[in-house]
Protein backbone atom coordinates (compact mmCIF):
# COMPACT_ATOMS: atom_id res chain seq x y z
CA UNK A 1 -12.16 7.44 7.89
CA UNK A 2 -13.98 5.42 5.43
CA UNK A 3 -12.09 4.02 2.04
CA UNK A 4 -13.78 5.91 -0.10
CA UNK A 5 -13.11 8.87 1.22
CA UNK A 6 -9.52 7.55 1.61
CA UNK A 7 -9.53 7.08 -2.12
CA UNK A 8 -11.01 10.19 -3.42
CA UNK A 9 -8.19 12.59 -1.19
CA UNK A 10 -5.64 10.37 -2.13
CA UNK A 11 -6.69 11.00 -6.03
CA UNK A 12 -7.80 14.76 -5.55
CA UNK A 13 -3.95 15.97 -5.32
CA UNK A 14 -3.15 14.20 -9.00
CA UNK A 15 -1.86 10.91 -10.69
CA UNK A 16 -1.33 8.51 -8.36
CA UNK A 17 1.51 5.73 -8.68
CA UNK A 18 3.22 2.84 -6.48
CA UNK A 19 6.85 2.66 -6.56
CA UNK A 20 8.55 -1.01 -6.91
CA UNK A 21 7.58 -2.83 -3.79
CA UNK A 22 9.67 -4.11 -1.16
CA UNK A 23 8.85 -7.41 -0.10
CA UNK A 24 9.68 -9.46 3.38
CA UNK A 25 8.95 -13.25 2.95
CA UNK A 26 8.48 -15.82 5.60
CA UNK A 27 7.76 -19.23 5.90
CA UNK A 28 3.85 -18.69 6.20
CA UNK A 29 3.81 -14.61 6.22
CA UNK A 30 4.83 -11.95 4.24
CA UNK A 31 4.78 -8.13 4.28
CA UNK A 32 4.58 -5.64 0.63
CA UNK A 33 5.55 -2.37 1.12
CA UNK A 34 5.55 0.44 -1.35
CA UNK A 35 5.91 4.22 -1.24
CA UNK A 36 3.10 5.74 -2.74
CA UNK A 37 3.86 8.44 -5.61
CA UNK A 38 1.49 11.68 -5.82
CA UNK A 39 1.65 13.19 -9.32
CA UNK A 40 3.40 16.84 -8.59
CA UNK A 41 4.65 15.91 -5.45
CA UNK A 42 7.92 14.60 -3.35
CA UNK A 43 8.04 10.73 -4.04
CA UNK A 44 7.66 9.03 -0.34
CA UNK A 45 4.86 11.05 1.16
CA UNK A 46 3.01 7.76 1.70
CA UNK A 47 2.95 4.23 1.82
CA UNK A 48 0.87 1.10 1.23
CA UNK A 49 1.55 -1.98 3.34
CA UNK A 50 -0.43 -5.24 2.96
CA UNK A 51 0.00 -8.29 5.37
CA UNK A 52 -0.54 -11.57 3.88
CA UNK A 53 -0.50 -15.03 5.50
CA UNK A 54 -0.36 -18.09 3.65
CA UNK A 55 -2.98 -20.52 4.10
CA UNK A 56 -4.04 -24.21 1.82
CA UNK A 57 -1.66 -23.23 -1.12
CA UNK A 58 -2.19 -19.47 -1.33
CA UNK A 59 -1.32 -15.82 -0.41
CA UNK A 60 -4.16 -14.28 1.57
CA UNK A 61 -4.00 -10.46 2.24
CA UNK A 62 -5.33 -10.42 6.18
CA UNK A 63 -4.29 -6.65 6.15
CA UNK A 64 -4.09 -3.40 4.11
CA UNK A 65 -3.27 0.11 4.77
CA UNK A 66 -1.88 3.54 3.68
CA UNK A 67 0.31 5.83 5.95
CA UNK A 68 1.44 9.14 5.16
CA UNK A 69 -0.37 10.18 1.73
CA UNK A 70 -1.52 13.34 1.53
């Protein structure tokens, strides 16, 4: 599925919103998690998850997804 469509089903069932993120830190990775929050619906239908990987003095995001939204 391409991320635009992604984007615009995500957004079609209202207001969407991230919850506070949960976030697992290593030496030179970390992992964000957050449930994702449909306007009108049951908080935790979905979740975004990014893996980042440090690299020469920064956070990189290496991956991104969403799992579960409506």
């Amino acid at each position: 599925m391409r991320p635009s469509s992604s984007r615009r089903r995500l957004h079609a069932g209202g207001r969407v919103r991230l919850l506070p993120a949960q976030w697992q830190i290593g030496n030179d990775s970390a992992e964000l998690g957050s449930v994702v929050a449909v306007a009108g619906t049951t908080p935790g239908t979905g979740q975004l998850l990014a893996h980042l990987h440090w690299r020469d003095g920064y956070w990189l995001v290496t991956g991104i997804r969403l799992e579960g939204a409506p």
